[in-house]
PDB file of N, CA and C in Angstrom:
ATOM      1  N   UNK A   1    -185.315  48.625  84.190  1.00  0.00           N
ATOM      2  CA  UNK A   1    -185.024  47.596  85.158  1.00  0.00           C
ATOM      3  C   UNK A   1    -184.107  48.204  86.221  1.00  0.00           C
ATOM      4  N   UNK A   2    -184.400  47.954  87.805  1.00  0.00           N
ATOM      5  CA  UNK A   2    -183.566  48.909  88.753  1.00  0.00           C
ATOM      6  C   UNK A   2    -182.119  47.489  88.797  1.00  0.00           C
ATOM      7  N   UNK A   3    -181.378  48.651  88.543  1.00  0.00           N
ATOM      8  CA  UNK A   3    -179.451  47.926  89.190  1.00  0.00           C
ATOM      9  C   UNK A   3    -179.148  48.497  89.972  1.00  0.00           C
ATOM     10  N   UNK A   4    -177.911  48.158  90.438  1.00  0.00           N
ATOM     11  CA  UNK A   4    -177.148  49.181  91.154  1.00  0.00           C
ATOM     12  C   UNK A   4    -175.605  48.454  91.043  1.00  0.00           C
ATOM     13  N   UNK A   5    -174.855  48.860  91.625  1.00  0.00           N
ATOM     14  CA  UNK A   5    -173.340  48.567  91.209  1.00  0.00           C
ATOM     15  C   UNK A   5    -172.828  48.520  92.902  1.00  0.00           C
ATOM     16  N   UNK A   6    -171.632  47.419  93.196  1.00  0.00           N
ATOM     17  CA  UNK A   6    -171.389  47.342  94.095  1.00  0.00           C
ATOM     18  C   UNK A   6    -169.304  47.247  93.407  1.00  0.00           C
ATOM     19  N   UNK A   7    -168.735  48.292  93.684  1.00  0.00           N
ATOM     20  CA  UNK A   7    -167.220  48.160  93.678  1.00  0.00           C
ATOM     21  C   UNK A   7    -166.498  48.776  94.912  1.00  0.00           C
ATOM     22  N   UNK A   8    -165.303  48.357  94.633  1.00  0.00           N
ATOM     23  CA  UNK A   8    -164.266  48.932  95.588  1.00  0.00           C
ATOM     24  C   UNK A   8    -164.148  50.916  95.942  1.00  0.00           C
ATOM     25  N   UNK A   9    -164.981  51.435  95.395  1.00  0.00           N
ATOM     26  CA  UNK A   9    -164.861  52.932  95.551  1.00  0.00           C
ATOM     27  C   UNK A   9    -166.241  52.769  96.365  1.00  0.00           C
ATOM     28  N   UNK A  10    -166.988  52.262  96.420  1.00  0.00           N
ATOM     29  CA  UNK A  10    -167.853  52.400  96.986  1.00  0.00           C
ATOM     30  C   UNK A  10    -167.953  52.107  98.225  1.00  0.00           C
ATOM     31  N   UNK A  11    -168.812  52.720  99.506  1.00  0.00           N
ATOM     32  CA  UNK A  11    -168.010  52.327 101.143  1.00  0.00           C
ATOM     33  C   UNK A  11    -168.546  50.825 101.330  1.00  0.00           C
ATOM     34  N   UNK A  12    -168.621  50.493 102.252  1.00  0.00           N
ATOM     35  CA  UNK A  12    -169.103  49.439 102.901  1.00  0.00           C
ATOM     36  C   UNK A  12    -170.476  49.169 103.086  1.00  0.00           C
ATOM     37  N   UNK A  13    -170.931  50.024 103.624  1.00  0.00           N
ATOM     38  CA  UNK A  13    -172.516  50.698 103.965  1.00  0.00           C
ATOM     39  C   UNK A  13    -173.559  50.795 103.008  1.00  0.00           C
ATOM     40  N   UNK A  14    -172.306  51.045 101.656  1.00  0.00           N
ATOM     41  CA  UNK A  14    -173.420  51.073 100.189  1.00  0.00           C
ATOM     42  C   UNK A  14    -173.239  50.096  99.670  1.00  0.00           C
ATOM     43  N   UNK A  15    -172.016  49.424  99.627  1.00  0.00           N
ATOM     44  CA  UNK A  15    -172.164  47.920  99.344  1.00  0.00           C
ATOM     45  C   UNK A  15    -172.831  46.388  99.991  1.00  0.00           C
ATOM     46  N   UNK A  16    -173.249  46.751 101.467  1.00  0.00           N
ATOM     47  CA  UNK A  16    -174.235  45.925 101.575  1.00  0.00           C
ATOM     48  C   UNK A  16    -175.394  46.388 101.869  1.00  0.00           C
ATOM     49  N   UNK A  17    -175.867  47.626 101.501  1.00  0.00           N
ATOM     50  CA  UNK A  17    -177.363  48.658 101.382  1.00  0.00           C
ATOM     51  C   UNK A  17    -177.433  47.406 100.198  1.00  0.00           C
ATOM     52  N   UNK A  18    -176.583  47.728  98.908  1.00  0.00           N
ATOM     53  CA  UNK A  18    -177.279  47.375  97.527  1.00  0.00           C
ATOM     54  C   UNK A  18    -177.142  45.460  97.499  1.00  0.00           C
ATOM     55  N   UNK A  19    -176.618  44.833  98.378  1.00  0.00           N
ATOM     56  CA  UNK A  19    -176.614  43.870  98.377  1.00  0.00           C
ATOM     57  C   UNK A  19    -178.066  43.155  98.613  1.00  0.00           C
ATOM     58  N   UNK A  20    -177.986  44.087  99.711  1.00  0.00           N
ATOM     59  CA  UNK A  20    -179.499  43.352 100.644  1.00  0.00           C
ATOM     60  C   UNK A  20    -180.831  43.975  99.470  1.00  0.00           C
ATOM     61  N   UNK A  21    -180.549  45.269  98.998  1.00  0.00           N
ATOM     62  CA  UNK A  21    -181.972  45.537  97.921  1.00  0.00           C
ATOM     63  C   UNK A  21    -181.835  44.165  96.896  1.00  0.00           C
ATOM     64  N   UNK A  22    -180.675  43.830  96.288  1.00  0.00           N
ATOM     65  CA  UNK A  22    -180.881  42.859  95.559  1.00  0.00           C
ATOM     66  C   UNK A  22    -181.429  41.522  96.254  1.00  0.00           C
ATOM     67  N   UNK A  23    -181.222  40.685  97.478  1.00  0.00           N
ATOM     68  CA  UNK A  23    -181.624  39.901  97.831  1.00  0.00           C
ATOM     69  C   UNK A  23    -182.893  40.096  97.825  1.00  0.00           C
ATOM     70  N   UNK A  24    -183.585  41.149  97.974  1.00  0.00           N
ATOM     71  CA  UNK A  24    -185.103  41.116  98.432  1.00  0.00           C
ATOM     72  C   UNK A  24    -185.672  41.750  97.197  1.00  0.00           C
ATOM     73  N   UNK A  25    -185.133  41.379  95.845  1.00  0.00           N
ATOM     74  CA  UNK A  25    -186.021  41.879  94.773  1.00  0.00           C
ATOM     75  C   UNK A  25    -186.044  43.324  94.555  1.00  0.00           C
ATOM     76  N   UNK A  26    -185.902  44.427  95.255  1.00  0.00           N
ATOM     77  CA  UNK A  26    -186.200  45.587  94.980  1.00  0.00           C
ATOM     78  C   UNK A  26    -184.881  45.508  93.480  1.00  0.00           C
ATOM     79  N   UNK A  27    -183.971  45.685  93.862  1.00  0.00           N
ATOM     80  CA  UNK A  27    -182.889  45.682  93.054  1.00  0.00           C
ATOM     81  C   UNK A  27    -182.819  43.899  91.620  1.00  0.00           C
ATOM     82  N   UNK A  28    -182.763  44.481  90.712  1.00  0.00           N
ATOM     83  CA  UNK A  28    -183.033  43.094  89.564  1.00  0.00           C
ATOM     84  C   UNK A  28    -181.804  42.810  88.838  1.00  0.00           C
ATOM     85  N   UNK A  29    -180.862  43.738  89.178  1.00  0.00           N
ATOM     86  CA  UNK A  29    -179.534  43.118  88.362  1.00  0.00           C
ATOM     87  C   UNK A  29    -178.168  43.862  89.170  1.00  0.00           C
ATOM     88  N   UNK A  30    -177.406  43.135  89.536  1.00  0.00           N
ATOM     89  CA  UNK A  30    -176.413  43.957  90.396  1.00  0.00           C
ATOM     90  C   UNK A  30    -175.454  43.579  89.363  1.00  0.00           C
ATOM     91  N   UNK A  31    -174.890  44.805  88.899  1.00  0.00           N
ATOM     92  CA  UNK A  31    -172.805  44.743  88.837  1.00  0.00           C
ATOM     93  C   UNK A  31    -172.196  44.712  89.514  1.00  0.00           C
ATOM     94  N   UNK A  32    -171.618  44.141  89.789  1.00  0.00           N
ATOM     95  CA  UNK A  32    -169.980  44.087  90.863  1.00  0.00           C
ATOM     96  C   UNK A  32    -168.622  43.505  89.947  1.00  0.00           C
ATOM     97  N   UNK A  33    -167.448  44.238  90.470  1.00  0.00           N
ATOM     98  CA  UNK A  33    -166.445  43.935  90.231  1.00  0.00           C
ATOM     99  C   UNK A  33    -165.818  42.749  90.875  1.00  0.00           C
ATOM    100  N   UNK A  34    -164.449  42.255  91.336  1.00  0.00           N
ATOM    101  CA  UNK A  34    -164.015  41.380  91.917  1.00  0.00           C
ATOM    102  C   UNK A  34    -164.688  41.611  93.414  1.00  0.00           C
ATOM    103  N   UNK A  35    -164.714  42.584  94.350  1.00  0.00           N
ATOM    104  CA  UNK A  35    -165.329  42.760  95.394  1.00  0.00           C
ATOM    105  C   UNK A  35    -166.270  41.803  95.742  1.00  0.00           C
ATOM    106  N   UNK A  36    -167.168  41.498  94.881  1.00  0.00           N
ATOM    107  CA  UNK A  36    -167.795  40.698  95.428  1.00  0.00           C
ATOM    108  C   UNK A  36    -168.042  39.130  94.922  1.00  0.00           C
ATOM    109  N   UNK A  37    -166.872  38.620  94.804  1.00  0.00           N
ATOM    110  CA  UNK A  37    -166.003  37.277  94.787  1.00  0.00           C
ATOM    111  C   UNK A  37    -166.593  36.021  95.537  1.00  0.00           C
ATOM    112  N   UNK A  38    -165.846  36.578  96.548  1.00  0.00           N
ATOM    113  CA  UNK A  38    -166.892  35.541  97.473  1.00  0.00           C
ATOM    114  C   UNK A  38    -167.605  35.865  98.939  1.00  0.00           C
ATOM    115  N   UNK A  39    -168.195  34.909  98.970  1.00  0.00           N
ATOM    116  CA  UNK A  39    -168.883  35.243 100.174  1.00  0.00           C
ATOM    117  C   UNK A  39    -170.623  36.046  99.719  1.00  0.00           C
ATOM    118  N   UNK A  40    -170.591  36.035  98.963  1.00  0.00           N
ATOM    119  CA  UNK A  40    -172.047  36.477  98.692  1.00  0.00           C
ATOM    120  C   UNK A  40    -173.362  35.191  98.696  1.00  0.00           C
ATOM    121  N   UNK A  41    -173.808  35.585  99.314  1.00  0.00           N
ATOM    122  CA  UNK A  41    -175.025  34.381  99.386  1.00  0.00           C
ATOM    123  C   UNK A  41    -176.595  35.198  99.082  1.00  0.00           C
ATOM    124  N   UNK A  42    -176.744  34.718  98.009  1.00  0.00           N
ATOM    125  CA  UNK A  42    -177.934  35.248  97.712  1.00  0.00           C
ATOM    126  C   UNK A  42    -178.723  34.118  97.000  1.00  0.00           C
ATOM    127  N   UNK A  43    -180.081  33.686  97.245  1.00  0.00           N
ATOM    128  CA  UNK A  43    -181.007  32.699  96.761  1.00  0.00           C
ATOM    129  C   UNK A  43    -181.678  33.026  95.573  1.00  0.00           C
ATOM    130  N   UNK A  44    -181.812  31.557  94.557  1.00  0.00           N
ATOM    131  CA  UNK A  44    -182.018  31.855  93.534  1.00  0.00           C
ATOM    132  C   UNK A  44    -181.229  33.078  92.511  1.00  0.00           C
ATOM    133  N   UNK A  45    -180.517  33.232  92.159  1.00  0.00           N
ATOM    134  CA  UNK A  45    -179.826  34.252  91.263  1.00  0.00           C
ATOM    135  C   UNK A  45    -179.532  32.458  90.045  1.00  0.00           C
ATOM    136  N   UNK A  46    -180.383  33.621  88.953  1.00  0.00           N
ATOM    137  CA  UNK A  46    -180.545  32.610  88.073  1.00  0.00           C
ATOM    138  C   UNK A  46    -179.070  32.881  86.930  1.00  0.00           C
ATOM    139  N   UNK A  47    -178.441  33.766  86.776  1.00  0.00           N
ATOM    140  CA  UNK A  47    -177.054  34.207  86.114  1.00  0.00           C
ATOM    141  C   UNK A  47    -176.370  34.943  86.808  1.00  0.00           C
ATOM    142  N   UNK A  48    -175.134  34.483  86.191  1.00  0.00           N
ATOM    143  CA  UNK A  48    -173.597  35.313  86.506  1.00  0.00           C
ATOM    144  C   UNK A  48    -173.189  35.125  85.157  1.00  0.00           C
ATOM    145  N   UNK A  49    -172.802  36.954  84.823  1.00  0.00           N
ATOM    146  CA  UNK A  49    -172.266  36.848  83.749  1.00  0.00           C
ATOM    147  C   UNK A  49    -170.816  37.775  83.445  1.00  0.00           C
ATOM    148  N   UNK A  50    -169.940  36.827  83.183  1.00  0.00           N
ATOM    149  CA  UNK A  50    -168.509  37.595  84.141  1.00  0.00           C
ATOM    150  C   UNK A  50    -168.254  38.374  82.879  1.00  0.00           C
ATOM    151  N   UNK A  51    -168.495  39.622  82.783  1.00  0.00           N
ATOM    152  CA  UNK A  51    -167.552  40.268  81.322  1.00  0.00           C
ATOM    153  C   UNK A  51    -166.478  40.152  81.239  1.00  0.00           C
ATOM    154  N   UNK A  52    -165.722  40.044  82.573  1.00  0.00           N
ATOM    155  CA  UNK A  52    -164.153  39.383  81.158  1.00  0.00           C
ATOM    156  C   UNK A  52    -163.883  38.180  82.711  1.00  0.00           C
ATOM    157  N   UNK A  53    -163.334  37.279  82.178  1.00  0.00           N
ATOM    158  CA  UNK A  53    -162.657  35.876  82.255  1.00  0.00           C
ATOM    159  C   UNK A  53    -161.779  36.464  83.697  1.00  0.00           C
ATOM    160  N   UNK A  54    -161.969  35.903  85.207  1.00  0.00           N
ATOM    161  CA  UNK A  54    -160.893  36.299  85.899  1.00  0.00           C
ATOM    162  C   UNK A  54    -159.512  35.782  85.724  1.00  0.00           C
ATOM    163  N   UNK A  55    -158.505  35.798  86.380  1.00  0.00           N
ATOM    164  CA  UNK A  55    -157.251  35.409  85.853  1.00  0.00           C
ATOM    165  C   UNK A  55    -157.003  34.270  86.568  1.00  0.00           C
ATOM    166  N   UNK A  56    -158.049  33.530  87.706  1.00  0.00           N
ATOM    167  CA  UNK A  56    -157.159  32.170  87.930  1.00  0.00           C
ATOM    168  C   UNK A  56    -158.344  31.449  88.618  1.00  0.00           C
ATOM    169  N   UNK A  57    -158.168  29.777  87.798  1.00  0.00           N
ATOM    170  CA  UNK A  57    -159.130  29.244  88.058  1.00  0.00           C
ATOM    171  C   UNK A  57    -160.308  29.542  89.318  1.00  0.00           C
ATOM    172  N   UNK A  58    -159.647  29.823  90.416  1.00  0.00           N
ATOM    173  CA  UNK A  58    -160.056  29.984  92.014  1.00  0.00           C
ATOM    174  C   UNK A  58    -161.323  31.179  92.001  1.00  0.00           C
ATOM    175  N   UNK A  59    -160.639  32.103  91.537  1.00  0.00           N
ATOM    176  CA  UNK A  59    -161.355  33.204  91.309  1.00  0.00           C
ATOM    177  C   UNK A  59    -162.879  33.166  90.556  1.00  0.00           C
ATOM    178  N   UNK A  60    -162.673  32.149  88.988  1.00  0.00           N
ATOM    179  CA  UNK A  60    -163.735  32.078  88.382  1.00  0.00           C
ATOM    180  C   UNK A  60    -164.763  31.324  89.444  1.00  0.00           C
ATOM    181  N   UNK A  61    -164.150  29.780  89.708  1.00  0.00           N
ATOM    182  CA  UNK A  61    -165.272  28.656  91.153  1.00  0.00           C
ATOM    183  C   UNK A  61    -165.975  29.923  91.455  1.00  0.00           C
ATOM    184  N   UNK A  62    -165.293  31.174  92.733  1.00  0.00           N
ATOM    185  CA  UNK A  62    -165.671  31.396  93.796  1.00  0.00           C
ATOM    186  C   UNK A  62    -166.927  32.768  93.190  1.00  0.00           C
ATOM    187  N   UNK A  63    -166.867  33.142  91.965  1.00  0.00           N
ATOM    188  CA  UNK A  63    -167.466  34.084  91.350  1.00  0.00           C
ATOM    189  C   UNK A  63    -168.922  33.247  90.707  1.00  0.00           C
ATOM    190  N   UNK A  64    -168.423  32.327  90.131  1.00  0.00           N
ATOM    191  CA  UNK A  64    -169.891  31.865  89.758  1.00  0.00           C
ATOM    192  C   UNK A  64    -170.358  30.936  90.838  1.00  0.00           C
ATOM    193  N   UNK A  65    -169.809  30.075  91.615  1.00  0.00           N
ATOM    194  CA  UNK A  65    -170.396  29.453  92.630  1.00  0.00           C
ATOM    195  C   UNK A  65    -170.565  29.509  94.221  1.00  0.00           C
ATOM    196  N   UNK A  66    -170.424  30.769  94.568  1.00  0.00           N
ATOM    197  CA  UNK A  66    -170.813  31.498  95.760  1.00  0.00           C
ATOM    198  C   UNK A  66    -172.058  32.365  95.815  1.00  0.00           C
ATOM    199  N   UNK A  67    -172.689  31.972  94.975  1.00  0.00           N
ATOM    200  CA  UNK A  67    -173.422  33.471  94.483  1.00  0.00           C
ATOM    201  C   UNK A  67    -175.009  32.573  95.430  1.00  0.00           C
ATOM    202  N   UNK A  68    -174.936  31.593  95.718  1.00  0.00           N
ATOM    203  CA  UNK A  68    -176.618  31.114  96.540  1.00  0.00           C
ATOM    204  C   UNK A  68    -176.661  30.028  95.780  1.00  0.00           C
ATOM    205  N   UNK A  69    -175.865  29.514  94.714  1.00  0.00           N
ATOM    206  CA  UNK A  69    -176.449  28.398  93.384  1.00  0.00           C
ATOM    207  C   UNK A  69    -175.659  27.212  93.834  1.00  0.00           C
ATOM    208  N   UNK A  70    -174.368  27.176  95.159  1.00  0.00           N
ATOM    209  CA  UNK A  70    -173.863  26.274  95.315  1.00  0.00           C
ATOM    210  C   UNK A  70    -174.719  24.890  95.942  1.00  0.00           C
ATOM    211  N   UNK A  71    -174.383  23.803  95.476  1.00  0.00           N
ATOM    212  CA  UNK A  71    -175.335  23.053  96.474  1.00  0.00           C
ATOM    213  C   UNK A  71    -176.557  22.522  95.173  1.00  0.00           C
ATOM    214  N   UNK A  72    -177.098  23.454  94.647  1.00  0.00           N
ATOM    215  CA  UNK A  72    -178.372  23.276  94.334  1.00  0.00           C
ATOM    216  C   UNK A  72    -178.502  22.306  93.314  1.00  0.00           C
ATOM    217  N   UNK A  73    -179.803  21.600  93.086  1.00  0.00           N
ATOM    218  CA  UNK A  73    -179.816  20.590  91.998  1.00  0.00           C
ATOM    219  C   UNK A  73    -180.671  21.044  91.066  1.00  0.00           C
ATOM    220  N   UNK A  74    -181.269  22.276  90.600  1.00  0.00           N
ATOM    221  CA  UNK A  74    -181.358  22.515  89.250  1.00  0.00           C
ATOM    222  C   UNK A  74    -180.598  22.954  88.311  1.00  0.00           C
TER     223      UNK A  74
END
């Protein structure tokens, strides 16, 4: 299955290269660290699965519900 990883060592350029492969399917499972918190809008992403618990309520909202799923009624 193709991933790719989007963190803070990584530049800018490769973090929204691998953003946009994931929006358009090429890419099927992205890791990211806190980096990509909020502001990510991507459609349909059927999981978020946080390996460890962030440290404050705000953080968790903006991690699982920024991700394209806000809004939606399924």
């Amino acid at each position: 299955m193709r991933s790719d990883v989007i963190h803070g060592d990584k530049s800018q350029y490769y973090r929204t290269k691998a953003i946009q492969q994931f929006k358009t399917g090429h890419t099927r499972v992205l890791i990211a660290t806190d980096v990509a918190s909020r502001g990510l809008d991507v459609q349909n992403v059927t999981h978020v699965i946080n390996y460890q618990l962030p440290q404050t309520m705000e953080a968790y909202i903006h991690r699982i519900g920024r991700t394209g799923r806000a809004g939606k009624k399924e």
